[in-house]
PDB file of N, CA and C in Angstrom:
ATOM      1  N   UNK A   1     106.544 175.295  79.164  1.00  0.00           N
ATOM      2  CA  UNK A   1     107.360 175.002  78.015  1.00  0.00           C
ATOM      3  C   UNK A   1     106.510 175.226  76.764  1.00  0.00           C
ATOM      4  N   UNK A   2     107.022 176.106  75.702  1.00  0.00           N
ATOM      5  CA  UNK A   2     106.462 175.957  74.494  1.00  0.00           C
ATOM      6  C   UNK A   2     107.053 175.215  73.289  1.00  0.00           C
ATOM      7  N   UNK A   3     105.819 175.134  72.373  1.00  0.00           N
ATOM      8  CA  UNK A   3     106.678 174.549  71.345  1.00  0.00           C
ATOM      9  C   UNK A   3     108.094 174.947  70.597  1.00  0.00           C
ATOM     10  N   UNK A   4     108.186 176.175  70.795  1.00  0.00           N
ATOM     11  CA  UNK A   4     109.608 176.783  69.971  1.00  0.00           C
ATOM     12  C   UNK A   4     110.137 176.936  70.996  1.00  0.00           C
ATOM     13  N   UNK A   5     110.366 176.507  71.678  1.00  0.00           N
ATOM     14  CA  UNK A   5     111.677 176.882  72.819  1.00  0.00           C
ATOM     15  C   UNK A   5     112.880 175.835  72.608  1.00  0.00           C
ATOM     16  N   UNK A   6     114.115 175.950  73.393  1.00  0.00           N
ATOM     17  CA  UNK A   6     114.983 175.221  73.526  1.00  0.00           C
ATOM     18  C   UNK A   6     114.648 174.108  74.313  1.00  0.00           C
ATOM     19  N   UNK A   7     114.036 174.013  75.312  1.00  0.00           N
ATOM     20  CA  UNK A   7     114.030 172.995  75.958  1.00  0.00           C
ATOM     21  C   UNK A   7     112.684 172.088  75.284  1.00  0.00           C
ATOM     22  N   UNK A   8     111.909 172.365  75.259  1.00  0.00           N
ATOM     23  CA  UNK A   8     110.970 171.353  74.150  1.00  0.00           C
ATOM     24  C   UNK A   8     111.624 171.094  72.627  1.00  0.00           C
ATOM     25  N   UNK A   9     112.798 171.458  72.090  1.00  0.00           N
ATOM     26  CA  UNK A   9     113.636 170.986  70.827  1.00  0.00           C
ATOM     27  C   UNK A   9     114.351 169.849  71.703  1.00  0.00           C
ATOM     28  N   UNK A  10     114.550 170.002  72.530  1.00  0.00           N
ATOM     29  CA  UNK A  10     115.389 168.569  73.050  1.00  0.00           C
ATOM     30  C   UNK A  10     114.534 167.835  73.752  1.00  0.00           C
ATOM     31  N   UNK A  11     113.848 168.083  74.179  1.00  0.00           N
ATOM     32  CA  UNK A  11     112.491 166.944  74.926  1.00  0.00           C
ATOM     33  C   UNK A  11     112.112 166.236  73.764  1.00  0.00           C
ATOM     34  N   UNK A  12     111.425 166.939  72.853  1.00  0.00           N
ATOM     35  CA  UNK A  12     111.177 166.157  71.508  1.00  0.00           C
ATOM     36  C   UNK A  12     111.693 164.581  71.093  1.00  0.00           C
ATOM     37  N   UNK A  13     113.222 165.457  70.890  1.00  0.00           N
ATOM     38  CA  UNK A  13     114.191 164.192  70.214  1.00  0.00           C
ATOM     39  C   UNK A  13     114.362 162.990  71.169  1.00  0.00           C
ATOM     40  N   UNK A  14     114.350 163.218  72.518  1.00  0.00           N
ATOM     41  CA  UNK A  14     114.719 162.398  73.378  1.00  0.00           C
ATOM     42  C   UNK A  14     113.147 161.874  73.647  1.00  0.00           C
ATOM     43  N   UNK A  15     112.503 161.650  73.781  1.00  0.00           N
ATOM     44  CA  UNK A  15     111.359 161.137  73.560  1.00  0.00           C
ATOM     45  C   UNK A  15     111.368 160.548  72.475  1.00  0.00           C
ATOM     46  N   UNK A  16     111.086 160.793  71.695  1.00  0.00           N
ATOM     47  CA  UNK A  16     111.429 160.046  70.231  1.00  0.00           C
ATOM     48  C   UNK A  16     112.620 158.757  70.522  1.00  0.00           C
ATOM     49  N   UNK A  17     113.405 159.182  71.018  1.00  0.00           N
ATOM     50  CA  UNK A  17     114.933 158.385  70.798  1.00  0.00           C
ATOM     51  C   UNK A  17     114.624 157.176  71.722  1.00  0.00           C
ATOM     52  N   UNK A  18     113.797 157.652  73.201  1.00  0.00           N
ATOM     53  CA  UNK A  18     113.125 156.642  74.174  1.00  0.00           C
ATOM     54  C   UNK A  18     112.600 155.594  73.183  1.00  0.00           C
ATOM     55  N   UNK A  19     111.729 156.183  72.768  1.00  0.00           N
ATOM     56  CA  UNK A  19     110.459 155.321  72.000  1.00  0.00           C
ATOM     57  C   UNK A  19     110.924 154.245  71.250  1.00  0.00           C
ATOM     58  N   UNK A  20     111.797 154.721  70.112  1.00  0.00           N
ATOM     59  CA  UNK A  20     112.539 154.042  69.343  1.00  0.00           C
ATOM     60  C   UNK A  20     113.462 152.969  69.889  1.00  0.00           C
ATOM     61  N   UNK A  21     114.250 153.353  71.065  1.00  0.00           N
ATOM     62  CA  UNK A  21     114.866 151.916  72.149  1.00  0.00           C
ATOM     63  C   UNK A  21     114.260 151.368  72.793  1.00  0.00           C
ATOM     64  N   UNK A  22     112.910 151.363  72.979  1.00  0.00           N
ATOM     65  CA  UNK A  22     112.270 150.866  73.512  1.00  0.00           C
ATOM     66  C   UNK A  22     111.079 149.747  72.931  1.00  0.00           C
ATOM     67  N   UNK A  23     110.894 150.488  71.655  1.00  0.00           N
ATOM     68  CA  UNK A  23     110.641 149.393  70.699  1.00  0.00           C
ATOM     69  C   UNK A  23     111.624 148.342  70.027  1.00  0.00           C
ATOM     70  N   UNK A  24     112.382 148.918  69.627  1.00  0.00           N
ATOM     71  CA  UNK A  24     114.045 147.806  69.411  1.00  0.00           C
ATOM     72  C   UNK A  24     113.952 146.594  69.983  1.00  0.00           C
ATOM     73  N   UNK A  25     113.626 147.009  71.262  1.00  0.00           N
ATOM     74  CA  UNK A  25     114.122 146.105  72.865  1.00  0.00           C
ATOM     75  C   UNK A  25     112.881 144.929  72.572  1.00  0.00           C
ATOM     76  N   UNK A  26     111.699 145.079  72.527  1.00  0.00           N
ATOM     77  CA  UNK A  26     110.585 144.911  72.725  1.00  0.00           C
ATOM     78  C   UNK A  26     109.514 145.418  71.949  1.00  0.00           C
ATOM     79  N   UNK A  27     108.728 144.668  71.192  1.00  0.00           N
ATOM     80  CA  UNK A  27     107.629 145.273  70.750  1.00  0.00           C
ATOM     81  C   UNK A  27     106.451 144.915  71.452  1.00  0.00           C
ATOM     82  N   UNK A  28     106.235 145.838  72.663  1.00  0.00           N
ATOM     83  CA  UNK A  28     105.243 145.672  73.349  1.00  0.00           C
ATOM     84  C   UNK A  28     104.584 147.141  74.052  1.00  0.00           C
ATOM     85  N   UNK A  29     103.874 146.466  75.192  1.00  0.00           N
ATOM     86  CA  UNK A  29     103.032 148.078  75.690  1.00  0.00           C
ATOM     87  C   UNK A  29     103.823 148.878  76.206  1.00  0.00           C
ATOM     88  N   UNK A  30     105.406 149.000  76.605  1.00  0.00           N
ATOM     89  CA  UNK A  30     106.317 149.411  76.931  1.00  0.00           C
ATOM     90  C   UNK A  30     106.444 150.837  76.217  1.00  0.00           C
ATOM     91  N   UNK A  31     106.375 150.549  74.993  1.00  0.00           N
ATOM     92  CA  UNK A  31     106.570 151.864  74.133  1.00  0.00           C
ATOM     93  C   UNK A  31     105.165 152.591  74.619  1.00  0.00           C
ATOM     94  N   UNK A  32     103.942 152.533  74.816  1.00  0.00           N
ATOM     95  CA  UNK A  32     103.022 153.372  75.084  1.00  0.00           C
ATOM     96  C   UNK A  32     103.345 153.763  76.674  1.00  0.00           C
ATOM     97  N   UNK A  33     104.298 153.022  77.781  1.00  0.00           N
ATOM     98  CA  UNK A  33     104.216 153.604  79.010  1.00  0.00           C
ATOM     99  C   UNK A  33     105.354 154.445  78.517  1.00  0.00           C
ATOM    100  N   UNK A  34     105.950 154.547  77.832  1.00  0.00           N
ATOM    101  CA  UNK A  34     106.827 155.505  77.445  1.00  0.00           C
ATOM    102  C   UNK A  34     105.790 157.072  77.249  1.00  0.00           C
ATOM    103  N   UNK A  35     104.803 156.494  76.315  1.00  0.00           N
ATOM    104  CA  UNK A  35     104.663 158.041  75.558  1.00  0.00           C
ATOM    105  C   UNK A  35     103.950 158.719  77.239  1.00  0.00           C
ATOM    106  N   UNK A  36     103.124 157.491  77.861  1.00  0.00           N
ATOM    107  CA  UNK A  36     102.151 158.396  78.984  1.00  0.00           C
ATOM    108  C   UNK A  36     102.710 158.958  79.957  1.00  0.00           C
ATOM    109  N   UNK A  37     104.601 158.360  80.350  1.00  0.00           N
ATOM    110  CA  UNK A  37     105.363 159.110  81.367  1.00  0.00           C
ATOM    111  C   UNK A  37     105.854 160.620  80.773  1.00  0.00           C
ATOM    112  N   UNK A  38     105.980 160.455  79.568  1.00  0.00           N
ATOM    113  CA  UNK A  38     106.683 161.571  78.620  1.00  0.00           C
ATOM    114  C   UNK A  38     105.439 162.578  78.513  1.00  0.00           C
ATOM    115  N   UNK A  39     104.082 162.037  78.530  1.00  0.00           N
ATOM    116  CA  UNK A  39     103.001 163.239  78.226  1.00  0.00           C
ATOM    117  C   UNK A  39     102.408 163.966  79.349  1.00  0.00           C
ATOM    118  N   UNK A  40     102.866 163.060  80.644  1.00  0.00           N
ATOM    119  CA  UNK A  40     102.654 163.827  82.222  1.00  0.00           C
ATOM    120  C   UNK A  40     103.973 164.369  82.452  1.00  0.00           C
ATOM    121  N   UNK A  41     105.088 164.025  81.954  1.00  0.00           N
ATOM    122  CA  UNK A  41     105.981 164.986  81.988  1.00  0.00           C
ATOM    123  C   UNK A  41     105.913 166.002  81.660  1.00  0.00           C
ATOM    124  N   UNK A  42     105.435 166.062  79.921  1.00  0.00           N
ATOM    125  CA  UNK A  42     105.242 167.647  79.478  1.00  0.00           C
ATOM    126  C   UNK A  42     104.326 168.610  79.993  1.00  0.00           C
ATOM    127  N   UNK A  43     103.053 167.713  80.382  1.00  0.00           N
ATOM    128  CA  UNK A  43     102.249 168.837  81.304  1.00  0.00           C
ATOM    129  C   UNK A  43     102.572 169.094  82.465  1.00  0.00           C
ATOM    130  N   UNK A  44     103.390 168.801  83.177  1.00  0.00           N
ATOM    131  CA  UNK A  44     104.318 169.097  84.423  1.00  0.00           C
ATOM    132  C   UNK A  44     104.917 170.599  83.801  1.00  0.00           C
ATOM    133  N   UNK A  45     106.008 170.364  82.562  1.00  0.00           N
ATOM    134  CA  UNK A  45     106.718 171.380  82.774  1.00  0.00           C
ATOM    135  C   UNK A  45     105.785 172.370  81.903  1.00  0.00           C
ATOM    136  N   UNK A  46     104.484 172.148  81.453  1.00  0.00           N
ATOM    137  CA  UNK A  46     103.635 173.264  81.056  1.00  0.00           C
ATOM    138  C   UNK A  46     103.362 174.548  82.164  1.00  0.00           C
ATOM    139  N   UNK A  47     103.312 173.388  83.115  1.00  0.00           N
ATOM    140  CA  UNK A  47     103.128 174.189  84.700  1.00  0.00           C
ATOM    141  C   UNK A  47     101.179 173.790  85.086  1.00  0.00           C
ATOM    142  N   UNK A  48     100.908 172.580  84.302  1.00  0.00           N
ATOM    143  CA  UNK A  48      99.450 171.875  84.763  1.00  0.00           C
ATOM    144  C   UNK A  48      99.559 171.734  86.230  1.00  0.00           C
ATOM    145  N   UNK A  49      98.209 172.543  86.985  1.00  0.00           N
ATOM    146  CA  UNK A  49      97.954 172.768  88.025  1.00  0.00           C
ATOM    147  C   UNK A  49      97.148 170.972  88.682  1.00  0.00           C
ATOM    148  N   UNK A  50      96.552 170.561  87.725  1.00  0.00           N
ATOM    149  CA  UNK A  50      95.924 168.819  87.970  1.00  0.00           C
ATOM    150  C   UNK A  50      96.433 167.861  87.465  1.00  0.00           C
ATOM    151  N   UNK A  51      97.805 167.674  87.713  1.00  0.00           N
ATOM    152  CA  UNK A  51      98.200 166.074  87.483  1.00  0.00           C
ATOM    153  C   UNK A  51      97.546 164.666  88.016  1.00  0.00           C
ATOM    154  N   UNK A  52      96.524 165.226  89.413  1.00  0.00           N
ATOM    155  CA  UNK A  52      95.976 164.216  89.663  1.00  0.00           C
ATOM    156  C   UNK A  52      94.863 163.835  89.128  1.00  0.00           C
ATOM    157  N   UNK A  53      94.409 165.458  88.923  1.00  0.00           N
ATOM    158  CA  UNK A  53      92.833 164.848  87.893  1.00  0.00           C
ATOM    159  C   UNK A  53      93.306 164.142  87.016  1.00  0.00           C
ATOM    160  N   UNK A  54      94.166 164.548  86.039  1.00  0.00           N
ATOM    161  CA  UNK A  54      94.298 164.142  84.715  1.00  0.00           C
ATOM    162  C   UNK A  54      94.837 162.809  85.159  1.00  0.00           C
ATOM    163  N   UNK A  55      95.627 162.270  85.872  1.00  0.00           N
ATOM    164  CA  UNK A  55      95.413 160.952  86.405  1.00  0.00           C
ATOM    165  C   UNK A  55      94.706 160.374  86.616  1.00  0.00           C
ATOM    166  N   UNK A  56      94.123 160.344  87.357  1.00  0.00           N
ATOM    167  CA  UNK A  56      92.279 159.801  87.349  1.00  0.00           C
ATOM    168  C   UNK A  56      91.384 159.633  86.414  1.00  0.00           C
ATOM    169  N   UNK A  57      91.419 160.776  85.432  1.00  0.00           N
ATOM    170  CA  UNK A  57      90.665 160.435  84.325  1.00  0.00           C
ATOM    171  C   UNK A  57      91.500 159.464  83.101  1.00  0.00           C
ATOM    172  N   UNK A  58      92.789 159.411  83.440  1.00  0.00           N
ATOM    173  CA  UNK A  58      93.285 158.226  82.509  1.00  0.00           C
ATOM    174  C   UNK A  58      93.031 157.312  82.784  1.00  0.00           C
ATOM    175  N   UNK A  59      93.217 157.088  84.525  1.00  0.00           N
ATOM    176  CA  UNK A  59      92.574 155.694  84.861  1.00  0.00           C
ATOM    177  C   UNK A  59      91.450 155.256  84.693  1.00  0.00           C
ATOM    178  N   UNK A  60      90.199 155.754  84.776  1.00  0.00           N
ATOM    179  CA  UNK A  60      89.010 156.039  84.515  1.00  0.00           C
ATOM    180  C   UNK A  60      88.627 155.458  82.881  1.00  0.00           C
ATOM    181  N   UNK A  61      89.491 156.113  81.904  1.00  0.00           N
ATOM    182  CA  UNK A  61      89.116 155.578  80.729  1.00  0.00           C
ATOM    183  C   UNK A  61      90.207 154.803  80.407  1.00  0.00           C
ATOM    184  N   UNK A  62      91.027 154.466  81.133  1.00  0.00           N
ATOM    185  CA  UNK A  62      92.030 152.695  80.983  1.00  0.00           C
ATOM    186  C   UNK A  62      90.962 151.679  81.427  1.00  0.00           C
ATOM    187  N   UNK A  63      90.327 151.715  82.191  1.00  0.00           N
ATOM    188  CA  UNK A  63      89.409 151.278  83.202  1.00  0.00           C
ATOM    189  C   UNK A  63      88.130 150.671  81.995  1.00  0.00           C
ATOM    190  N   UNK A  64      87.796 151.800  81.817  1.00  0.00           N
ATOM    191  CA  UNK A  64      86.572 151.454  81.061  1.00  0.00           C
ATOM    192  C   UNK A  64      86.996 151.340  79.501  1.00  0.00           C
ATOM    193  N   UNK A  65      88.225 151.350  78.704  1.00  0.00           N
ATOM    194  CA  UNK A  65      88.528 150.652  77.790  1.00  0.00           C
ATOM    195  C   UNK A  65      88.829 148.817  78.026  1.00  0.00           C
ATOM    196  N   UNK A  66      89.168 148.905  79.187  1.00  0.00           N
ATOM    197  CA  UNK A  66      89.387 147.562  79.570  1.00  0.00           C
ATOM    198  C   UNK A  66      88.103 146.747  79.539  1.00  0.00           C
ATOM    199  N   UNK A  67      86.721 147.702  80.109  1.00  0.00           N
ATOM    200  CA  UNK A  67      85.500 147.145  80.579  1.00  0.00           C
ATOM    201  C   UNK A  67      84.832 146.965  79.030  1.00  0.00           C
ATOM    202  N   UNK A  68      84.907 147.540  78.182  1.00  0.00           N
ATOM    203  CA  UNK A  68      85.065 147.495  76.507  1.00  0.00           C
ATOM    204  C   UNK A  68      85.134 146.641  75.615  1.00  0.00           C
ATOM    205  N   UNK A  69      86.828 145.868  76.155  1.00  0.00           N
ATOM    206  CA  UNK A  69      87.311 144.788  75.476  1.00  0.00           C
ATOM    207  C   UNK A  69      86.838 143.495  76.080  1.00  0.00           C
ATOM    208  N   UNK A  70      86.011 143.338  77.309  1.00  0.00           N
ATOM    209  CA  UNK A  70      85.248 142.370  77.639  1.00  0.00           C
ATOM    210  C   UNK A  70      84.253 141.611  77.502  1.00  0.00           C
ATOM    211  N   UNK A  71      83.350 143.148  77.305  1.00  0.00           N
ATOM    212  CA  UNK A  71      82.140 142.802  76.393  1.00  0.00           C
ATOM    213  C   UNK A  71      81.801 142.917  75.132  1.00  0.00           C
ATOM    214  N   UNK A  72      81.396 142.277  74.455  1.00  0.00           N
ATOM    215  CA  UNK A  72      80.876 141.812  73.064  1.00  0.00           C
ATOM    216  C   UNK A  72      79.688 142.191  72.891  1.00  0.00           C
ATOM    217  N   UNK A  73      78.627 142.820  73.447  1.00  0.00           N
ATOM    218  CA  UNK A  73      77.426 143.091  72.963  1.00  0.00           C
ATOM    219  C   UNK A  73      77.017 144.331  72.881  1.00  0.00           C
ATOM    220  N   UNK A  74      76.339 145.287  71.778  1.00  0.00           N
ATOM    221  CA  UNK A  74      76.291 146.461  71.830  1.00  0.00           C
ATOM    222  C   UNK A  74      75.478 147.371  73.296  1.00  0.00           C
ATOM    223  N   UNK A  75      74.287 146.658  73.146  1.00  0.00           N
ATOM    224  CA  UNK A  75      73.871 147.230  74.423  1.00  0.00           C
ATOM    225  C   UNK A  75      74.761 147.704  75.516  1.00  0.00           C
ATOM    226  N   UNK A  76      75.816 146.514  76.318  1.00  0.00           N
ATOM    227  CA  UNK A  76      76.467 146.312  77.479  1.00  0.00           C
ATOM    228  C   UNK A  76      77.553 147.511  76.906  1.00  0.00           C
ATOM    229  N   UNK A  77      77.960 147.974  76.129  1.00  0.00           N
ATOM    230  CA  UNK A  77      79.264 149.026  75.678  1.00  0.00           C
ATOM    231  C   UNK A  77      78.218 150.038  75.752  1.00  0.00           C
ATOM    232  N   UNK A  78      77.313 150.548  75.093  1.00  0.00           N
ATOM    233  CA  UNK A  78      76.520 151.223  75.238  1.00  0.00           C
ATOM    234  C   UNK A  78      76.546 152.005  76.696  1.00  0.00           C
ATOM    235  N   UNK A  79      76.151 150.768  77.442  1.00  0.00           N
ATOM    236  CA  UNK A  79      75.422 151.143  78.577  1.00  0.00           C
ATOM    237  C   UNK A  79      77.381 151.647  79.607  1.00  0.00           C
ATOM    238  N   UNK A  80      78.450 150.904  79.565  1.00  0.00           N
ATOM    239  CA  UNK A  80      79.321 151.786  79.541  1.00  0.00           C
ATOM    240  C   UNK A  80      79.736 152.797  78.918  1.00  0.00           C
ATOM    241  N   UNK A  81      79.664 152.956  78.119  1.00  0.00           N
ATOM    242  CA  UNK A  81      80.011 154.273  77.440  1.00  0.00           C
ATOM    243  C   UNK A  81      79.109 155.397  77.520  1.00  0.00           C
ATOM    244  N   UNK A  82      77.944 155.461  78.181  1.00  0.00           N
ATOM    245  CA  UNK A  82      76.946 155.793  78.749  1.00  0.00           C
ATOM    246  C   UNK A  82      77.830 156.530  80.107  1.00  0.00           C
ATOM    247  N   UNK A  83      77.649 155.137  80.715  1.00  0.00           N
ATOM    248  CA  UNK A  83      78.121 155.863  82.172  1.00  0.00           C
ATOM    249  C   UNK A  83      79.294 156.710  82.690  1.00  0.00           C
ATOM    250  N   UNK A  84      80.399 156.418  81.445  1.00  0.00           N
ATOM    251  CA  UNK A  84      81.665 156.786  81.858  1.00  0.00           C
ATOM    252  C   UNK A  84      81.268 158.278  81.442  1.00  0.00           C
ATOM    253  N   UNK A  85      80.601 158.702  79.931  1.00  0.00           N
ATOM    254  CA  UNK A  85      80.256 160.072  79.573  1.00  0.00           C
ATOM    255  C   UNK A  85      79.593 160.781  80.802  1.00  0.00           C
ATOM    256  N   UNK A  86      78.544 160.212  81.529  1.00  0.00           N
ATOM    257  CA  UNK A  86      77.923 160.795  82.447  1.00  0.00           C
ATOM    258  C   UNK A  86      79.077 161.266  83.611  1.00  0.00           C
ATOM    259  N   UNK A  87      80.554 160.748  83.212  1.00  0.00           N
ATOM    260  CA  UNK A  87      81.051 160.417  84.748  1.00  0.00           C
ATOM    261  C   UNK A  87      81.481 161.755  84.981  1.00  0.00           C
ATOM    262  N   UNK A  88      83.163 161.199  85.215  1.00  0.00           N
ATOM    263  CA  UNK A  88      84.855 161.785  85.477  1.00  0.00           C
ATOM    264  C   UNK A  88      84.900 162.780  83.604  1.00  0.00           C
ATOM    265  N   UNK A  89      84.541 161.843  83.024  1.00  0.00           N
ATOM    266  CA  UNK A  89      85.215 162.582  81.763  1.00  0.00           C
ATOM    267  C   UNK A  89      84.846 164.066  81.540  1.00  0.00           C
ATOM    268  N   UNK A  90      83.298 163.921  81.199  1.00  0.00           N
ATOM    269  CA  UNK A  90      82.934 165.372  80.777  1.00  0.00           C
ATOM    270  C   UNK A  90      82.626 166.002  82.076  1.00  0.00           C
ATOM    271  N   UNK A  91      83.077 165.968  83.331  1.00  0.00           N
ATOM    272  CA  UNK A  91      83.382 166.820  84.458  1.00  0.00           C
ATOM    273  C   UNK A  91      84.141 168.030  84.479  1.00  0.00           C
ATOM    274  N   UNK A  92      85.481 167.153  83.892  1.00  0.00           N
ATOM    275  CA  UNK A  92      87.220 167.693  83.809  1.00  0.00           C
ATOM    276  C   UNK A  92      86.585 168.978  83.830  1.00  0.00           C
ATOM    277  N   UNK A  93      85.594 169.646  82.240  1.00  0.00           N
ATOM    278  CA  UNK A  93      86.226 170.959  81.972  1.00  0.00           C
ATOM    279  C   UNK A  93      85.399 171.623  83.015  1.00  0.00           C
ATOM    280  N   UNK A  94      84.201 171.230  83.566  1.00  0.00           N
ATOM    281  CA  UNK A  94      83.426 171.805  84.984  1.00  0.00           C
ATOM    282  C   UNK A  94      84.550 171.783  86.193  1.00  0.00           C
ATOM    283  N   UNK A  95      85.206 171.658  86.508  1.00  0.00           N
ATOM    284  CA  UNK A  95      86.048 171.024  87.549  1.00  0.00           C
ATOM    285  C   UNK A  95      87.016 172.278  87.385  1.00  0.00           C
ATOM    286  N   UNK A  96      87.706 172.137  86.143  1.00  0.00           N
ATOM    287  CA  UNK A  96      88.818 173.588  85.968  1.00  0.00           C
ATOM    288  C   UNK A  96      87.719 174.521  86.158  1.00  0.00           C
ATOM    289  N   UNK A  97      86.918 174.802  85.553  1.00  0.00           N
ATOM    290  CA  UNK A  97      86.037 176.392  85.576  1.00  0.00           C
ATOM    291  C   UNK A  97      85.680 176.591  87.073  1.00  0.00           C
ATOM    292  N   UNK A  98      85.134 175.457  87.819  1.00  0.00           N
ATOM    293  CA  UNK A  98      84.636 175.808  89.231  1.00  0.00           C
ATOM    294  C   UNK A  98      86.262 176.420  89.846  1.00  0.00           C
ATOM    295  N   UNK A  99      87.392 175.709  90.058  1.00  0.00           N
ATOM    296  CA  UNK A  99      88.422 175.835  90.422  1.00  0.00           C
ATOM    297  C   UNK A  99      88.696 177.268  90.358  1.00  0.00           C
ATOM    298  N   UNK A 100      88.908 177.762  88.984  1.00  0.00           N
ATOM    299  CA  UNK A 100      89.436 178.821  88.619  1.00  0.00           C
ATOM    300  C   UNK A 100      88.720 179.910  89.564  1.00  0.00           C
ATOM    301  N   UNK A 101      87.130 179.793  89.264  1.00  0.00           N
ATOM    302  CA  UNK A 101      86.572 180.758  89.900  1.00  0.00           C
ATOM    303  C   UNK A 101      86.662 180.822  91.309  1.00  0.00           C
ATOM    304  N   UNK A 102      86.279 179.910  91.750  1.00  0.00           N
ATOM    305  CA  UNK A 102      86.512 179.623  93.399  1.00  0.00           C
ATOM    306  C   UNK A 102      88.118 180.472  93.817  1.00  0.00           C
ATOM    307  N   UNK A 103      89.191 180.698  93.030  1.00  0.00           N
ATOM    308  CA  UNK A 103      90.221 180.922  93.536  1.00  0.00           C
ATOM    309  C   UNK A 103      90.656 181.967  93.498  1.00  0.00           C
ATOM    310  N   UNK A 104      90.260 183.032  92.793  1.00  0.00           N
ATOM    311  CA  UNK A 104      90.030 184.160  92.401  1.00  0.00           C
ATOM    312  C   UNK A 104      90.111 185.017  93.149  1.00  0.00           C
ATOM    313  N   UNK A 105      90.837 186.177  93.162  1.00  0.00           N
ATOM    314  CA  UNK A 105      90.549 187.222  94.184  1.00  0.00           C
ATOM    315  C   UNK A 105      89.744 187.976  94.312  1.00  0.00           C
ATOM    316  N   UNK A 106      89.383 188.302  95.693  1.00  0.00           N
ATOM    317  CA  UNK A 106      87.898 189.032  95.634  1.00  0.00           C
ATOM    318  C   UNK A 106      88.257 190.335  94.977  1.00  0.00           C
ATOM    319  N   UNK A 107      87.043 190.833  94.817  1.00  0.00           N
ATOM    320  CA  UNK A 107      87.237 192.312  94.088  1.00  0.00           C
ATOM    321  C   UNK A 107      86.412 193.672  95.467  1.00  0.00           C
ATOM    322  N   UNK A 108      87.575 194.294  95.998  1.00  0.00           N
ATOM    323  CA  UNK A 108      87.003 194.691  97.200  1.00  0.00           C
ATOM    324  C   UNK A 108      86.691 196.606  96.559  1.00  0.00           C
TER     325      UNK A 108
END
């Protein structure tokens, strides 16, 4: 799906229109599980080959935003924010490049 197409002019609005009844209803985290079903939706119909990575790495940094709001001392965030960089995160774009190549047709 691209941005000027017909079907992303109506994904748009209806997303939007979600959001907006959903805040109405409730002003709570509701409206953000809105935007994250609506933003694995759109990379679905992009035609994203890793919905699970990109799952994982949300969980991953839900995870360690959570581990974040626990601690209070710079060091201890540090030393997470440390580890999570070392992790899952800055993998992702190693992960597509190995993929890609690995899948490739030989050249005979």
């Amino acid at each position: 799906m691209l941005f000027h197409t017909v079907i992303y002019a109506v994904f748009l609005p209806t997303v939007w229109l979600v959001y907006m009844l959903v805040g109405a209803a409730c002003r709570c985290a509701a409206q953000n599980f809105v935007l994250l079903v609506a933003s694995y939706f759109f990379l679905r119909l992009v035609g994203l080959a890793f919905p699970r990575l990109i799952a994982l790495s949300s969980l991953v940094d839900y995870i360690v935003g959570l581990s974040l709001n626990l601690t209070s001392e710079n060091r201890n965030r540090r030393l997470i924010l440390a580890r999570e960089s070392a992790g899952l995160s800055t993998s992702n774009p190693w992960i597509f490049q190995v993929y890609d190549f690995l899948h490739q047709p030989s050249v005979s």
